[in-house]
N, C-alpha and C. Protein backbone atom coordinates (compact mmCIF):
# COMPACT_ATOMS: atom_id res chain seq x y z
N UNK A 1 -19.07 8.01 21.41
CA UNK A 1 -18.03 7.50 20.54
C UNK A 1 -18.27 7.97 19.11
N UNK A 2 -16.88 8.32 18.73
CA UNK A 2 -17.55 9.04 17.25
C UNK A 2 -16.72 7.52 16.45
N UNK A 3 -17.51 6.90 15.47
CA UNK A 3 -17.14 5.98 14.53
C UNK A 3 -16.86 6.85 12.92
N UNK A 4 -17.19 7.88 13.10
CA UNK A 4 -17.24 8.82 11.66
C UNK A 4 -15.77 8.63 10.97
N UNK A 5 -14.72 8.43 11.54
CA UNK A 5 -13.38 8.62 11.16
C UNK A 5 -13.38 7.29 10.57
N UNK A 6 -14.00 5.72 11.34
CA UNK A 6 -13.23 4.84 10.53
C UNK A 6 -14.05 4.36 9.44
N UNK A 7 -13.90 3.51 8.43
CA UNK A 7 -14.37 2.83 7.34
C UNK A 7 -13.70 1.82 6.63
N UNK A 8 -14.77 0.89 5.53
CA UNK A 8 -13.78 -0.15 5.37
C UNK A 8 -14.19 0.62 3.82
N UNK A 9 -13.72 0.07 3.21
CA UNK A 9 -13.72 0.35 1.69
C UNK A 9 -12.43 -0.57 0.90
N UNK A 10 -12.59 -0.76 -0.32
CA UNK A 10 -11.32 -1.18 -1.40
C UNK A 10 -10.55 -0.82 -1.32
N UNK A 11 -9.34 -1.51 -0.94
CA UNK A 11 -7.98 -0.67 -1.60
C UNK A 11 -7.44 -0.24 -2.73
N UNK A 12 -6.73 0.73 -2.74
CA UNK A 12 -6.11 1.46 -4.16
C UNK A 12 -4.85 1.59 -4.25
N UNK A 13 -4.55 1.56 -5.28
CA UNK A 13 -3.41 1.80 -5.47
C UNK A 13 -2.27 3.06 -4.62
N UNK A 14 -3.02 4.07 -4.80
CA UNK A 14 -2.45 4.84 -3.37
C UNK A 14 -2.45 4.90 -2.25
N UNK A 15 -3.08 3.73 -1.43
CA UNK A 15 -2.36 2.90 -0.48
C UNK A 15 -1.10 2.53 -0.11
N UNK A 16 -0.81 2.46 -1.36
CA UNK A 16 0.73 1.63 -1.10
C UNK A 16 1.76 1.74 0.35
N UNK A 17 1.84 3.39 0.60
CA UNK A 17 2.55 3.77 1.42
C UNK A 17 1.73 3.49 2.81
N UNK A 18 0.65 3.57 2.88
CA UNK A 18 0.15 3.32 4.16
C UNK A 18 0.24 1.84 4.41
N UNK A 19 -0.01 1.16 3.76
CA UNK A 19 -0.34 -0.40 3.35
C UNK A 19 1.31 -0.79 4.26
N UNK A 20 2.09 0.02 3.52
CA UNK A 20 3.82 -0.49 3.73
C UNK A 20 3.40 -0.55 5.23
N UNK A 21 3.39 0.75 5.65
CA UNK A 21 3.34 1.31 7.21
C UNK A 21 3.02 0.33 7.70
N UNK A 22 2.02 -0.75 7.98
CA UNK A 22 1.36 -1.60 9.09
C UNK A 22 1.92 -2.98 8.64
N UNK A 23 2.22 -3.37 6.65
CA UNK A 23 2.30 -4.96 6.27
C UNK A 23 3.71 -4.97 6.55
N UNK A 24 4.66 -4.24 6.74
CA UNK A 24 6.13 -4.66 6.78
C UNK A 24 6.59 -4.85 8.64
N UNK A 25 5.33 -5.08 9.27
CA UNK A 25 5.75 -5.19 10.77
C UNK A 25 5.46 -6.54 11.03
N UNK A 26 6.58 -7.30 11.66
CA UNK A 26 6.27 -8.92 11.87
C UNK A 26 5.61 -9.22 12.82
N UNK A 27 4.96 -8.39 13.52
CA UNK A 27 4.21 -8.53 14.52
C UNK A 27 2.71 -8.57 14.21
N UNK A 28 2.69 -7.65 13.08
CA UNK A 28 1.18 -8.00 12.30
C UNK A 28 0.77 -9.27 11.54
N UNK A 29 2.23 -9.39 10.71
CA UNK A 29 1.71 -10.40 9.63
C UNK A 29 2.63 -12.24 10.27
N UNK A 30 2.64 -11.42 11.35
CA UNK A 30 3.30 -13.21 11.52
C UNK A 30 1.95 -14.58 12.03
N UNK A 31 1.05 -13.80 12.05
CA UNK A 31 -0.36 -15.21 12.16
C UNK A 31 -1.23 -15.18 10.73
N UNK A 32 -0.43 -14.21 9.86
CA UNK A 32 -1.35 -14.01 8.03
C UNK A 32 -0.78 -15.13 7.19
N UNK A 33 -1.36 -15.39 6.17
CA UNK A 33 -0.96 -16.22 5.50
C UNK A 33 -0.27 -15.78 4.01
N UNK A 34 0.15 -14.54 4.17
CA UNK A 34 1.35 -13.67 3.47
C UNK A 34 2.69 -13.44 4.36
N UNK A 35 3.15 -13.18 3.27
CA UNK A 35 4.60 -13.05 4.04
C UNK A 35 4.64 -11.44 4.24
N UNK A 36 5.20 -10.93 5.08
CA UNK A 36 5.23 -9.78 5.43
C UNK A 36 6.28 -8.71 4.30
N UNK A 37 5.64 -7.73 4.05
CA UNK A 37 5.92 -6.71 2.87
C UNK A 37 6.90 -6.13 3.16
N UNK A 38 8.38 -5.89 2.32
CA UNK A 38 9.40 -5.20 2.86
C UNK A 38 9.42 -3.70 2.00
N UNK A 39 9.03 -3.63 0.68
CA UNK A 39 9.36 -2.56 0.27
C UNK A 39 7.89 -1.95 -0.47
N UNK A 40 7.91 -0.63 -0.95
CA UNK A 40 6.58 -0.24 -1.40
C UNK A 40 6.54 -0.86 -2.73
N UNK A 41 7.30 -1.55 -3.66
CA UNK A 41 7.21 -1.76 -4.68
C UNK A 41 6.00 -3.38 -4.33
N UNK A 42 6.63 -3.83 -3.37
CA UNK A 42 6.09 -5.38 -3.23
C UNK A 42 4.61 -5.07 -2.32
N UNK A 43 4.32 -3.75 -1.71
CA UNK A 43 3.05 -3.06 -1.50
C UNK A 43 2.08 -3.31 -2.39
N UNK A 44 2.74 -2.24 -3.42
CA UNK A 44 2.05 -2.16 -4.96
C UNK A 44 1.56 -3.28 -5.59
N UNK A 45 2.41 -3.74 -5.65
CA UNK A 45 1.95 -5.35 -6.32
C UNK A 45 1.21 -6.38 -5.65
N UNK A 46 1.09 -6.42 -4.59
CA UNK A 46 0.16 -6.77 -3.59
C UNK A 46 -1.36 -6.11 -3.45
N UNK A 47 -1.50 -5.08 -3.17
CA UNK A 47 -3.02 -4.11 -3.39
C UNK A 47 -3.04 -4.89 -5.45
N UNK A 48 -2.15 -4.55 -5.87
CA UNK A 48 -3.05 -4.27 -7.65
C UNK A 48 -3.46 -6.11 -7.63
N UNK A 49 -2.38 -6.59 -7.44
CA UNK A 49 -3.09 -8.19 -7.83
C UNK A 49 -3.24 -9.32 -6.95
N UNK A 50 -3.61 -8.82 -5.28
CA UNK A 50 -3.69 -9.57 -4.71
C UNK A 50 -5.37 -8.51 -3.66
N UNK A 51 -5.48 -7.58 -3.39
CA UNK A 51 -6.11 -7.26 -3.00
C UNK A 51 -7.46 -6.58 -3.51
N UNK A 52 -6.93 -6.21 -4.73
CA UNK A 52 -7.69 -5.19 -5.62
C UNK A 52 -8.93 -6.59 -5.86
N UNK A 53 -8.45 -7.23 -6.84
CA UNK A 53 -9.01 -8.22 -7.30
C UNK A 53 -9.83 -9.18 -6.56
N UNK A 54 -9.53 -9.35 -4.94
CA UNK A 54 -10.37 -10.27 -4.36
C UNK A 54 -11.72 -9.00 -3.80
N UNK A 55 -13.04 -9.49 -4.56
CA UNK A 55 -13.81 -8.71 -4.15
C UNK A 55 -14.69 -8.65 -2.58
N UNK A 56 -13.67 -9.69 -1.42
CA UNK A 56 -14.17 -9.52 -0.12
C UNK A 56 -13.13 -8.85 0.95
N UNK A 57 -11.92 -8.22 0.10
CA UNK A 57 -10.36 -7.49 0.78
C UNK A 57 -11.11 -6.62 1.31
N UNK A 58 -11.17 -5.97 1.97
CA UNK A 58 -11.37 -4.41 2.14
C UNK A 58 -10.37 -3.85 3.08
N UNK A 59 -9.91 -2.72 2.82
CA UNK A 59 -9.24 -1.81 3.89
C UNK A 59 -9.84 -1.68 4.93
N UNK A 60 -9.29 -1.60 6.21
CA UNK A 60 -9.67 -0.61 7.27
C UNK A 60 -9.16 0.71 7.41
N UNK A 61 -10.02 1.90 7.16
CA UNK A 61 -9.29 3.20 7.58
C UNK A 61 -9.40 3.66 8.30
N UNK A 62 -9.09 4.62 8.99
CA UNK A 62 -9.20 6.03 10.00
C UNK A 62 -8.88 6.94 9.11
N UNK A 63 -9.46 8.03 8.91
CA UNK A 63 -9.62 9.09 8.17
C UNK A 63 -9.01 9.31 7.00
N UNK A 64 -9.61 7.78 6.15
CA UNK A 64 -9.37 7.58 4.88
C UNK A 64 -7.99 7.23 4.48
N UNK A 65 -7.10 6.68 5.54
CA UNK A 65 -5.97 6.19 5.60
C UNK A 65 -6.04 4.33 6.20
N UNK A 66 -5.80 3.51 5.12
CA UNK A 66 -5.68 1.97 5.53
C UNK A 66 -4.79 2.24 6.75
N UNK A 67 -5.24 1.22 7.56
CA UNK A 67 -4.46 0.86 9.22
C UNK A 67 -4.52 -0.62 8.86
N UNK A 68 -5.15 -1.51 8.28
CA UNK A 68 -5.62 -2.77 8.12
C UNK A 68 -6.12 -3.50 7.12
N UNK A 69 -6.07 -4.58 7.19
CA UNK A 69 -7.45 -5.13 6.45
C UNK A 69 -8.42 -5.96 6.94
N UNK A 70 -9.50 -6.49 6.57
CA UNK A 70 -10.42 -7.45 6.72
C UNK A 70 -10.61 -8.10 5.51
N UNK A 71 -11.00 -9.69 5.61
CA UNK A 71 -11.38 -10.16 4.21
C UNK A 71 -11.94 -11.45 4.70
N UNK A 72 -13.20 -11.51 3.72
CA UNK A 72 -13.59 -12.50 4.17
C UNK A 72 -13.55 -13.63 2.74
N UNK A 73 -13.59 -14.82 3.27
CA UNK A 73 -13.56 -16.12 2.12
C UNK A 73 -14.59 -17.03 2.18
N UNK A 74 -15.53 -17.27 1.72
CA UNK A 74 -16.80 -17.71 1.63
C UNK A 74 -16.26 -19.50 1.34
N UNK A 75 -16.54 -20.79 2.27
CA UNK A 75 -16.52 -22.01 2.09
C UNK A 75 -17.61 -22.36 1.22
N UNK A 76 -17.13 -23.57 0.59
CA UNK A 76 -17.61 -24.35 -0.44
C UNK A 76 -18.69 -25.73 -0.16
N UNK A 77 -18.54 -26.32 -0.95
CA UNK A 77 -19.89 -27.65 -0.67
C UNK A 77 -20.68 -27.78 1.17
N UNK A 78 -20.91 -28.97 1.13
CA UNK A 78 -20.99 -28.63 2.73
C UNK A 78 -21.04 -27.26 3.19
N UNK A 79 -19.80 -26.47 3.57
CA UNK A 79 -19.97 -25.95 4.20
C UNK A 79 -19.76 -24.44 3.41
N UNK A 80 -20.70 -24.22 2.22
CA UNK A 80 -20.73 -23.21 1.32
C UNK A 80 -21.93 -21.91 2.65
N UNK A 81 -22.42 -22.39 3.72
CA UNK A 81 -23.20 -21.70 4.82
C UNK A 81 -21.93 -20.79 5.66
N UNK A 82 -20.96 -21.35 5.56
CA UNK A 82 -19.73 -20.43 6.28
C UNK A 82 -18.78 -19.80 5.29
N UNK A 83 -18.00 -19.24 6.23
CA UNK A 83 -16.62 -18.36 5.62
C UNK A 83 -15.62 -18.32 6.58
N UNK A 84 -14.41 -17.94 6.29
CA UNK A 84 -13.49 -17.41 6.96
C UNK A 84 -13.17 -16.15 6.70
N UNK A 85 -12.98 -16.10 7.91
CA UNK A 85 -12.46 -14.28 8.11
C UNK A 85 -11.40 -13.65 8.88
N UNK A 86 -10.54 -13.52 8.00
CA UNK A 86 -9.09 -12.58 8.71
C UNK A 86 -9.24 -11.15 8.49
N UNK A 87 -8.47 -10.83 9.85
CA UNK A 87 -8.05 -9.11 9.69
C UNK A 87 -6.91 -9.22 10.12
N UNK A 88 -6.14 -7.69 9.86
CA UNK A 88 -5.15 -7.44 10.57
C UNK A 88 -5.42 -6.25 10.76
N UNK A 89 -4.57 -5.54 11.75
CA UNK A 89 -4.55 -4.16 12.46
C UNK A 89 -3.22 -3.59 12.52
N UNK A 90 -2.97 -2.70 12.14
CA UNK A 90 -1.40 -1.94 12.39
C UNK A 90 -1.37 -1.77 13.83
N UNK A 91 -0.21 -1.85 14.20
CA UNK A 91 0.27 -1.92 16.18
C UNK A 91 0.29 -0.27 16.05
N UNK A 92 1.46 0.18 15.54
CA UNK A 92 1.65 1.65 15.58
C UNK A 92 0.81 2.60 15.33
N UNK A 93 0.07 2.49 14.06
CA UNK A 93 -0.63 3.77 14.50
C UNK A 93 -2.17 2.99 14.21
N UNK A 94 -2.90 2.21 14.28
CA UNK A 94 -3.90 1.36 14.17
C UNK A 94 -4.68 1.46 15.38
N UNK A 95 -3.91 0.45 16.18
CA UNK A 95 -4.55 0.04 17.15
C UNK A 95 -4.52 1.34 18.27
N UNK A 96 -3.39 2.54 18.18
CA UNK A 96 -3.75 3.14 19.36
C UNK A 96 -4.63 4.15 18.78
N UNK A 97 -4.65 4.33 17.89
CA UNK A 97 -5.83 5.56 16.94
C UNK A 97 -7.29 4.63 17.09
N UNK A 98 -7.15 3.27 16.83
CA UNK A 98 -8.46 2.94 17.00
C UNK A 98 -9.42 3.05 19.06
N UNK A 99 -8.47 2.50 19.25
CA UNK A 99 -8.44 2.49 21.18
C UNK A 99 -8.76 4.27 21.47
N UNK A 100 -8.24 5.02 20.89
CA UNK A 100 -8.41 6.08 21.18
C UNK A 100 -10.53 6.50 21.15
N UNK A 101 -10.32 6.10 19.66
CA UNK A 101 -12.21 5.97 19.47
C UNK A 101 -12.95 5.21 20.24
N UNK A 102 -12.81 5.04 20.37
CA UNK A 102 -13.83 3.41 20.98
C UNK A 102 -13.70 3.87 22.75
């Protein structure tokens, strides 16, 4: 199995268009706790001040192209020992590019 293609890293601003590709499908974002992205403008503004800024977002890529994200949220008092952790995966070209690797 070659893993060389995928990686997680920060998102950027030139994302946007890939970002669109997988966040504007209701099939991805209908168990997220965003509302699903209709245009690249509301992309944009999403990566600069919603993703950029949380320093546990990260992209998922395949050959340096976001398919996803992961992010994790670190709990507080009590239970400051855990976190939560969401991802999502693009259906279209995500999951069968990833299935393909693996």
């Amino acid at each position: 199995m070659d893993y060389s293609r995928i990686s997680l890293r920060p998102f950027r601003p030139s994302d946007a268009e890939d970002f669109l590709a997988w966040a504007r499908d209701d099939k991805v974002t209908h168990y997220l706790r965003w509302n699903t992205i209709t245009s690249r403008e509301e992309a944009l503004i999403y990566i600069q001040h919603v993703a950029i800024p949380h320093p546990w977002r990260q992209s998922i890529c395949l050959d340096d192209r976001s398919i996803g994200y992961i992010s994790i949220k670190p709990e507080s008092g009590n239970d400051r020992h855990r976190a939560h952790v969401g991802y999502a995966i693009g259906v279209s070209i995500g999951v069968k590019e990833l299935s393909r690797q693996l």
